[in-house]
PDB file of N, CA and C in Angstrom:
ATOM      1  N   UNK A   1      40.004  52.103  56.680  1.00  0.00           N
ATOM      2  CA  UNK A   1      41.390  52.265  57.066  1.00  0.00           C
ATOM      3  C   UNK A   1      41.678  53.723  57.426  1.00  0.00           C
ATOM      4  N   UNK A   2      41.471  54.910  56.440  1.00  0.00           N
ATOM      5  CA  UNK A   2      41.811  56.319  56.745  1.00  0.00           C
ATOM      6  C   UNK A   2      40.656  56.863  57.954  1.00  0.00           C
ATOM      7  N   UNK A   3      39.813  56.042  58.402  1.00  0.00           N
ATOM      8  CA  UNK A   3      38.617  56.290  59.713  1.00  0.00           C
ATOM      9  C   UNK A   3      39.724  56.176  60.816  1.00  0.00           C
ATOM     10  N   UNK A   4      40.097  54.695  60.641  1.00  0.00           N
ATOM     11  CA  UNK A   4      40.634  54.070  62.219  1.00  0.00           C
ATOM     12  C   UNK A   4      41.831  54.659  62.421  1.00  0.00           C
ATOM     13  N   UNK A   5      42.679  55.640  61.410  1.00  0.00           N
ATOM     14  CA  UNK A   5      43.988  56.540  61.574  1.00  0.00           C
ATOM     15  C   UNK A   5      43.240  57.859  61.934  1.00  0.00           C
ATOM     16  N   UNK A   6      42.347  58.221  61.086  1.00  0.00           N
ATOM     17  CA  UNK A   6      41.569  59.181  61.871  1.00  0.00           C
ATOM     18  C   UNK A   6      41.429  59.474  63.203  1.00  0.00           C
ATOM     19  N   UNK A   7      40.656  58.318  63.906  1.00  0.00           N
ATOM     20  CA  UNK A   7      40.378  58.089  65.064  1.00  0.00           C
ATOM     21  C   UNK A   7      41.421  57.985  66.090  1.00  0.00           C
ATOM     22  N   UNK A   8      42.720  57.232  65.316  1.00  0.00           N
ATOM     23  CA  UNK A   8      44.013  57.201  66.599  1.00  0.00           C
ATOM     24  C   UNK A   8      44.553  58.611  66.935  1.00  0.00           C
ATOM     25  N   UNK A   9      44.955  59.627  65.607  1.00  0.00           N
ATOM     26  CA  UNK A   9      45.162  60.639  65.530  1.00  0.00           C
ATOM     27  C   UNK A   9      44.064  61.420  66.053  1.00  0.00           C
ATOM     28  N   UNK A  10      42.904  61.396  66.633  1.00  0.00           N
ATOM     29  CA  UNK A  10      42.056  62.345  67.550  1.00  0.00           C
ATOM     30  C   UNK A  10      42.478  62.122  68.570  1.00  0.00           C
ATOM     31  N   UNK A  11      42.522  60.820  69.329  1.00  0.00           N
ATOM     32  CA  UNK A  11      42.314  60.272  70.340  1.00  0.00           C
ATOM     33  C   UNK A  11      44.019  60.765  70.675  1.00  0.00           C
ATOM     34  N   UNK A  12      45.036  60.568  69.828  1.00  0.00           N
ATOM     35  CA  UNK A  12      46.444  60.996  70.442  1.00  0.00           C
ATOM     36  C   UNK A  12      46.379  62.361  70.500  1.00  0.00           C
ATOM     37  N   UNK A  13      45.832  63.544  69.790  1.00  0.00           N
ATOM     38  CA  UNK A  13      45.615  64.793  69.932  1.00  0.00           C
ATOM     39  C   UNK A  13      44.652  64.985  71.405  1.00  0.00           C
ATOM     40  N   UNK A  14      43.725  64.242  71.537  1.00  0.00           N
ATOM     41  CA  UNK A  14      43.134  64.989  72.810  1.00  0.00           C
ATOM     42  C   UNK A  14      43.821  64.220  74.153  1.00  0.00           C
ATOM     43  N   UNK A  15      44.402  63.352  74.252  1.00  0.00           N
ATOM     44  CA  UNK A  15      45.204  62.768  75.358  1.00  0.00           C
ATOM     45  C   UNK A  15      46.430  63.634  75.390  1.00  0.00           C
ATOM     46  N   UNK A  16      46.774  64.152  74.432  1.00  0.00           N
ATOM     47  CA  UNK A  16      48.592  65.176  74.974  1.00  0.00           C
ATOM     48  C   UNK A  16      47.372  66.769  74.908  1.00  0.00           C
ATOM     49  N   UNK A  17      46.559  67.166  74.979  1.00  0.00           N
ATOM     50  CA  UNK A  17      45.968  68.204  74.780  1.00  0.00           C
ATOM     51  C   UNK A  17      45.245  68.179  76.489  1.00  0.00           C
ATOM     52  N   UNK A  18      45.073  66.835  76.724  1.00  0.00           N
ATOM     53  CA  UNK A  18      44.727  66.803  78.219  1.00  0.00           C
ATOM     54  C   UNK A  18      46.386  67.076  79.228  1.00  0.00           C
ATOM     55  N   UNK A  19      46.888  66.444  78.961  1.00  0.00           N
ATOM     56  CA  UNK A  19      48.398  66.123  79.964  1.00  0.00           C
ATOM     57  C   UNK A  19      48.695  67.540  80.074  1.00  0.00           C
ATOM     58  N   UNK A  20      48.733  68.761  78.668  1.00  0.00           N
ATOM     59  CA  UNK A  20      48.976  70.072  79.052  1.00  0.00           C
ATOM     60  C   UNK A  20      48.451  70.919  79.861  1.00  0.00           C
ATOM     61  N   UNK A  21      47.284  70.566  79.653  1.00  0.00           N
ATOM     62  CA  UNK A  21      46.403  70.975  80.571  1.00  0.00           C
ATOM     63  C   UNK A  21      46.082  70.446  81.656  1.00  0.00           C
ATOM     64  N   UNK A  22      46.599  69.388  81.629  1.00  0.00           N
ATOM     65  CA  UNK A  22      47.187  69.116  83.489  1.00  0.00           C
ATOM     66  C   UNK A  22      48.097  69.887  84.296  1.00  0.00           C
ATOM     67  N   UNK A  23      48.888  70.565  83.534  1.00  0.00           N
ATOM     68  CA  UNK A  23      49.978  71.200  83.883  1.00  0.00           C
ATOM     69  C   UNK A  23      49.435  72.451  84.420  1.00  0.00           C
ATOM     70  N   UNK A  24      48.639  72.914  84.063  1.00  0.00           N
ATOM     71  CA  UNK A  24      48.020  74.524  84.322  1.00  0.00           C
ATOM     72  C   UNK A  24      47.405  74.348  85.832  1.00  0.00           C
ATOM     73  N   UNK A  25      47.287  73.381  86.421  1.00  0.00           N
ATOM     74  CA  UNK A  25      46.515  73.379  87.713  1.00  0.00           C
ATOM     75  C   UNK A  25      47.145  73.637  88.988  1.00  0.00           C
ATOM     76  N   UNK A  26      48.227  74.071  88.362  1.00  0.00           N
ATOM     77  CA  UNK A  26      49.470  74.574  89.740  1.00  0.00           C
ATOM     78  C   UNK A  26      48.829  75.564  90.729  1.00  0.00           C
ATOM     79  N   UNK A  27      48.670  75.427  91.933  1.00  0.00           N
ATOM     80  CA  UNK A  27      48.211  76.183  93.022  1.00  0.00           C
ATOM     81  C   UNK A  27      49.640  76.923  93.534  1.00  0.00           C
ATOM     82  N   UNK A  28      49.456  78.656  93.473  1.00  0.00           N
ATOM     83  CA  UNK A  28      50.826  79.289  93.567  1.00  0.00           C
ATOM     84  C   UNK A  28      51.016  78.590  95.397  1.00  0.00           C
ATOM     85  N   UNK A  29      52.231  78.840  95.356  1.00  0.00           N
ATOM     86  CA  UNK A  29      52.881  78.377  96.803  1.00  0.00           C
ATOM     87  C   UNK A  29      53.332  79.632  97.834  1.00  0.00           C
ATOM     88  N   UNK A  30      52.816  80.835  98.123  1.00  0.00           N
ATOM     89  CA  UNK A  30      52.956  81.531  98.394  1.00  0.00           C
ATOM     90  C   UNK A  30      52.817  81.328 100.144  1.00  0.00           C
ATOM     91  N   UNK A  31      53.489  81.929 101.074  1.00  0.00           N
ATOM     92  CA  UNK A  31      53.469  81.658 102.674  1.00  0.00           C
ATOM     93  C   UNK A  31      52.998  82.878 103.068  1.00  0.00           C
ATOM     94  N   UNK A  32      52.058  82.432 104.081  1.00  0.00           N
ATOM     95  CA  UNK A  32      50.812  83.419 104.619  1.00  0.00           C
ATOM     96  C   UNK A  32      51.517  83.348 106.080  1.00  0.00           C
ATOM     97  N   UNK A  33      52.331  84.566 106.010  1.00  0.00           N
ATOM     98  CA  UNK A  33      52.808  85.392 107.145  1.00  0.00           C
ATOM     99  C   UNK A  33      52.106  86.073 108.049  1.00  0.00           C
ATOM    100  N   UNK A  34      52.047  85.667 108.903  1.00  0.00           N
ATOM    101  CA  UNK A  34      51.403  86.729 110.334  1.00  0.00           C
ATOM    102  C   UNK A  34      52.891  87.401 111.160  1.00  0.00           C
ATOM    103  N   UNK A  35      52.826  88.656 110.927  1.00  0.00           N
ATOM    104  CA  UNK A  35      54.085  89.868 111.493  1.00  0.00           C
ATOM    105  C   UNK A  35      53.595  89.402 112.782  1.00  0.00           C
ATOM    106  N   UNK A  36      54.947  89.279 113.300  1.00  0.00           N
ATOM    107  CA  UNK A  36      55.552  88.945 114.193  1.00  0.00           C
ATOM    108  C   UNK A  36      55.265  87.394 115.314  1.00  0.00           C
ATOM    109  N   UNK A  37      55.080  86.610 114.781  1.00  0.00           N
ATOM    110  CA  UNK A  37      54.527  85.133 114.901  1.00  0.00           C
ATOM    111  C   UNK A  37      55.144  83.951 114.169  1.00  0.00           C
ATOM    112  N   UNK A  38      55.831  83.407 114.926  1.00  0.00           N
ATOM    113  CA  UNK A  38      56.700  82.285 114.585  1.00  0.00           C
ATOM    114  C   UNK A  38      55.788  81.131 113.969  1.00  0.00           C
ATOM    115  N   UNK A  39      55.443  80.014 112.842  1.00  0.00           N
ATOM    116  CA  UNK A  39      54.441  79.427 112.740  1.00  0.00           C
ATOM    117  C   UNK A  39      55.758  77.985 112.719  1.00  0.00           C
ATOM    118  N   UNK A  40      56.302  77.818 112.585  1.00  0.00           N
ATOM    119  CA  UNK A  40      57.420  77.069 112.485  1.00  0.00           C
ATOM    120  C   UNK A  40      57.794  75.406 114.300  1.00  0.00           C
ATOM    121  N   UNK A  41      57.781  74.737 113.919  1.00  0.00           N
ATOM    122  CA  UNK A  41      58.210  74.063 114.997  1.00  0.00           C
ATOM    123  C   UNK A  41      59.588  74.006 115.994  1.00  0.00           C
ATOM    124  N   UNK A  42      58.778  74.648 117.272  1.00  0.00           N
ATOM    125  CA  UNK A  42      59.515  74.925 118.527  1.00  0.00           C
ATOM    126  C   UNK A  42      60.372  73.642 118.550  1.00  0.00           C
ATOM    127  N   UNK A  43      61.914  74.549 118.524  1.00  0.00           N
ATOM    128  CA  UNK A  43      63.046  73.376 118.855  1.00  0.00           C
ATOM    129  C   UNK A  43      62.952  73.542 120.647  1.00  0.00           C
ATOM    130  N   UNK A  44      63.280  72.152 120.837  1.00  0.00           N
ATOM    131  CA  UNK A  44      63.816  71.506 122.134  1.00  0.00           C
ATOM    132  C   UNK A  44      65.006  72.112 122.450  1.00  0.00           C
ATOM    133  N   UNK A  45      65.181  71.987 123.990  1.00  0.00           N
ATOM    134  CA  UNK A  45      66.596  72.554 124.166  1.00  0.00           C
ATOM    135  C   UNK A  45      67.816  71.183 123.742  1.00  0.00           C
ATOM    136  N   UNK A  46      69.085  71.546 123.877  1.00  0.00           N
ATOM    137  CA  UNK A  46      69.782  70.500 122.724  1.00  0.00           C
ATOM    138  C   UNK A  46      70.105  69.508 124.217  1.00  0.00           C
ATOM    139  N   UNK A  47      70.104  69.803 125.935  1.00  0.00           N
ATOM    140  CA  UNK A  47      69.997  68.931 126.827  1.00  0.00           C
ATOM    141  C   UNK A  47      68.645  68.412 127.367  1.00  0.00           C
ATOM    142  N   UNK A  48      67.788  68.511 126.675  1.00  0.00           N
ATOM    143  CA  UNK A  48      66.359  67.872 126.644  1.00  0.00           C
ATOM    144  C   UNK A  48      66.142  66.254 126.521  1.00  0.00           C
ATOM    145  N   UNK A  49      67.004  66.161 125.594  1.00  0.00           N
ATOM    146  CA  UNK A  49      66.890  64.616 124.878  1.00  0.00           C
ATOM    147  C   UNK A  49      67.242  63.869 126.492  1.00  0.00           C
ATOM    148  N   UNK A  50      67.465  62.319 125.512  1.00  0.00           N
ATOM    149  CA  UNK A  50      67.908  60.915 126.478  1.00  0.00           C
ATOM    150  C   UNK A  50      68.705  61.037 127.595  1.00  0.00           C
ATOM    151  N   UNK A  51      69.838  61.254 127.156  1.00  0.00           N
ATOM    152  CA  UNK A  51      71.244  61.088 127.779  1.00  0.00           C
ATOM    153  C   UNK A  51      71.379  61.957 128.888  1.00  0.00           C
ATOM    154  N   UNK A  52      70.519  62.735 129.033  1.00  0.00           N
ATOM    155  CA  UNK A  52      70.814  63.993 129.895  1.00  0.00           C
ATOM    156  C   UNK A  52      69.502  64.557 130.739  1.00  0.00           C
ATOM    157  N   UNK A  53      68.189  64.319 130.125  1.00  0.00           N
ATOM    158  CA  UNK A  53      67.035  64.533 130.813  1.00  0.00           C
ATOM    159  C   UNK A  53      67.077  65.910 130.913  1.00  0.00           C
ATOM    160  N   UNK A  54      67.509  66.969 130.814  1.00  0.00           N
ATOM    161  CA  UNK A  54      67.365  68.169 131.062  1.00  0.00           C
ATOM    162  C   UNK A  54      68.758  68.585 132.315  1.00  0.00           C
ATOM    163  N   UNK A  55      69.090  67.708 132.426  1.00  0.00           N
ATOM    164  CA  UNK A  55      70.340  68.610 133.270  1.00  0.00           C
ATOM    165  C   UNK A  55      71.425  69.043 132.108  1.00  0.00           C
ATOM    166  N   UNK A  56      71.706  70.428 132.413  1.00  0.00           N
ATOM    167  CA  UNK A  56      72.097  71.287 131.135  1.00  0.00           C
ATOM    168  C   UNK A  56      73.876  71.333 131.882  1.00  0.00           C
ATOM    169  N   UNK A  57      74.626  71.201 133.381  1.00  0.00           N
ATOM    170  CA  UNK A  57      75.502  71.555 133.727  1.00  0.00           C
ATOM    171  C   UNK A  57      76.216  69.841 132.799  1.00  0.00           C
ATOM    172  N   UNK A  58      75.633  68.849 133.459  1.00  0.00           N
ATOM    173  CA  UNK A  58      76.085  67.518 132.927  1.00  0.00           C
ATOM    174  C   UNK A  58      76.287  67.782 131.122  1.00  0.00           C
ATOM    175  N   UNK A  59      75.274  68.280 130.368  1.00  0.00           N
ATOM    176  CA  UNK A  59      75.552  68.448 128.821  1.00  0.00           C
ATOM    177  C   UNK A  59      76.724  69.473 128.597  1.00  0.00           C
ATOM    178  N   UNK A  60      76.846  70.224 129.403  1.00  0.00           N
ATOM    179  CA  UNK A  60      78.184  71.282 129.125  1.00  0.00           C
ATOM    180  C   UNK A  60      79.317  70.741 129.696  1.00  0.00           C
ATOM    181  N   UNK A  61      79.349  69.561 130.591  1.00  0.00           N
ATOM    182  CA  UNK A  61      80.378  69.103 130.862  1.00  0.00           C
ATOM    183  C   UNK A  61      81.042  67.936 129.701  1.00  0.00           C
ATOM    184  N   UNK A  62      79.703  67.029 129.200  1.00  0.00           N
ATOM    185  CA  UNK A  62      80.072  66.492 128.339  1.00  0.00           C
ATOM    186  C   UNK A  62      80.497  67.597 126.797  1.00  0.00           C
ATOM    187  N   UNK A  63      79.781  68.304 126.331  1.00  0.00           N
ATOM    188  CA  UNK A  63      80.496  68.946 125.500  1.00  0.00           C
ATOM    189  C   UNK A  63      81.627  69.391 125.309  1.00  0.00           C
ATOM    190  N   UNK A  64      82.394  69.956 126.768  1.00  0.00           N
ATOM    191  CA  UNK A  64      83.915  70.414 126.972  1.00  0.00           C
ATOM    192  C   UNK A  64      84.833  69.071 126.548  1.00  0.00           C
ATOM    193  N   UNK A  65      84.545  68.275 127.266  1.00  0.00           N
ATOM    194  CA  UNK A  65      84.943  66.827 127.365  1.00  0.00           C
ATOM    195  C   UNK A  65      85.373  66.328 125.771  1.00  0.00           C
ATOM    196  N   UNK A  66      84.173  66.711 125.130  1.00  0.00           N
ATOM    197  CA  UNK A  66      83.702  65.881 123.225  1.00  0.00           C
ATOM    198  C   UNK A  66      85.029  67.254 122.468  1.00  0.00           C
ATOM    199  N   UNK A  67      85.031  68.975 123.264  1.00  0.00           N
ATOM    200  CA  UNK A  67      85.804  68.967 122.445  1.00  0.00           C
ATOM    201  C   UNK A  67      87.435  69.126 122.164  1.00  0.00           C
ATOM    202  N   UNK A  68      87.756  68.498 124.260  1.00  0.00           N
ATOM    203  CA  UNK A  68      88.916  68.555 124.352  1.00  0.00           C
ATOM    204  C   UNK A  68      89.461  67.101 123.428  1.00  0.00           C
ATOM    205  N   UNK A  69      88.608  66.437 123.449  1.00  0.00           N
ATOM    206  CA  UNK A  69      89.451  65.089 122.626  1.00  0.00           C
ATOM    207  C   UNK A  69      89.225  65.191 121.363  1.00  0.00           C
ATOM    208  N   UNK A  70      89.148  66.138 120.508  1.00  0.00           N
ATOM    209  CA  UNK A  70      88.829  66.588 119.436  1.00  0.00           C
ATOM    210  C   UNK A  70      90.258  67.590 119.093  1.00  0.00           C
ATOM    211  N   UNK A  71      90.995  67.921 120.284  1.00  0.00           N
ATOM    212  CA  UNK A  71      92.054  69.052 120.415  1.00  0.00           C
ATOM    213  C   UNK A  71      93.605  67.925 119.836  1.00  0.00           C
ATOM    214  N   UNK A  72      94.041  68.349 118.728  1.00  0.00           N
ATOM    215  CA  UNK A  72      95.020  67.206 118.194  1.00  0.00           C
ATOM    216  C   UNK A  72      96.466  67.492 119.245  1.00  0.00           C
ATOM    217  N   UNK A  73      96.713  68.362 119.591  1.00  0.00           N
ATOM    218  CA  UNK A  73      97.666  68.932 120.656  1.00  0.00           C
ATOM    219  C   UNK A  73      97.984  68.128 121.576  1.00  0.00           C
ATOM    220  N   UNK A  74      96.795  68.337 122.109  1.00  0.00           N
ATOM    221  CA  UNK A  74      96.095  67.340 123.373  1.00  0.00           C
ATOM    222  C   UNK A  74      96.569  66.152 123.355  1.00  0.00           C
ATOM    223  N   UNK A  75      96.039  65.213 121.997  1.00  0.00           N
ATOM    224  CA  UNK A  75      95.857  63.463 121.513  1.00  0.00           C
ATOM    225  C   UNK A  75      97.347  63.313 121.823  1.00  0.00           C
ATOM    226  N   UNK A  76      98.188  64.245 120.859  1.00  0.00           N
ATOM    227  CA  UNK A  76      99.768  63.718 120.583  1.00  0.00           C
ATOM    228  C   UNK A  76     100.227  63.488 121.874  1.00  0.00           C
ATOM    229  N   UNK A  77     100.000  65.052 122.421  1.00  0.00           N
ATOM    230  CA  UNK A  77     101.419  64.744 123.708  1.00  0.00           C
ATOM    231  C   UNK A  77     100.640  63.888 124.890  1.00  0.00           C
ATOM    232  N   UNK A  78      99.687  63.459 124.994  1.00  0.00           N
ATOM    233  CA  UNK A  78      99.789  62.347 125.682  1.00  0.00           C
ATOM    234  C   UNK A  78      99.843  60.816 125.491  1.00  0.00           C
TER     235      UNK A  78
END
């Protein structure tokens, strides 16, 4: 009987003695900078997408457009 408590009590000591020492295996996270070099993903221009294919006069027309009806002034008096 005091063997097989023995034995649970090793076996629970070296299983939480492992899990801590799981913990120690942290690889620091440090970012490896090259001066003056963007490493980051190149944004698109914002009239690139679907709706517009790259014509940029049509996206500035719709933008004026998105933020005159956005203008509460505007909504009322007409």
């Amino acid at each position: 009987m005091m063997a097989r408590i023995t034995r649970i009590a090793t076996l629970a000591f070296g299983a939480m003695a492992a899990l801590m020492l799981a913990g120690c295996g942290e690889r620091p996270q440090v970012i490896d900078y090259k001066q003056g070099t963007y490493q980051g993903k190149p944004d698109d221009l914002p009239y690139a997408a679907a709706p517009f294919n790259g014509d940029k006069d049509k996206w500035e027309r719709d933008i004026r457009n998105r933020t005159q009806n956005q203008n509460e002034y505007k909504r009322i008096g007409s």
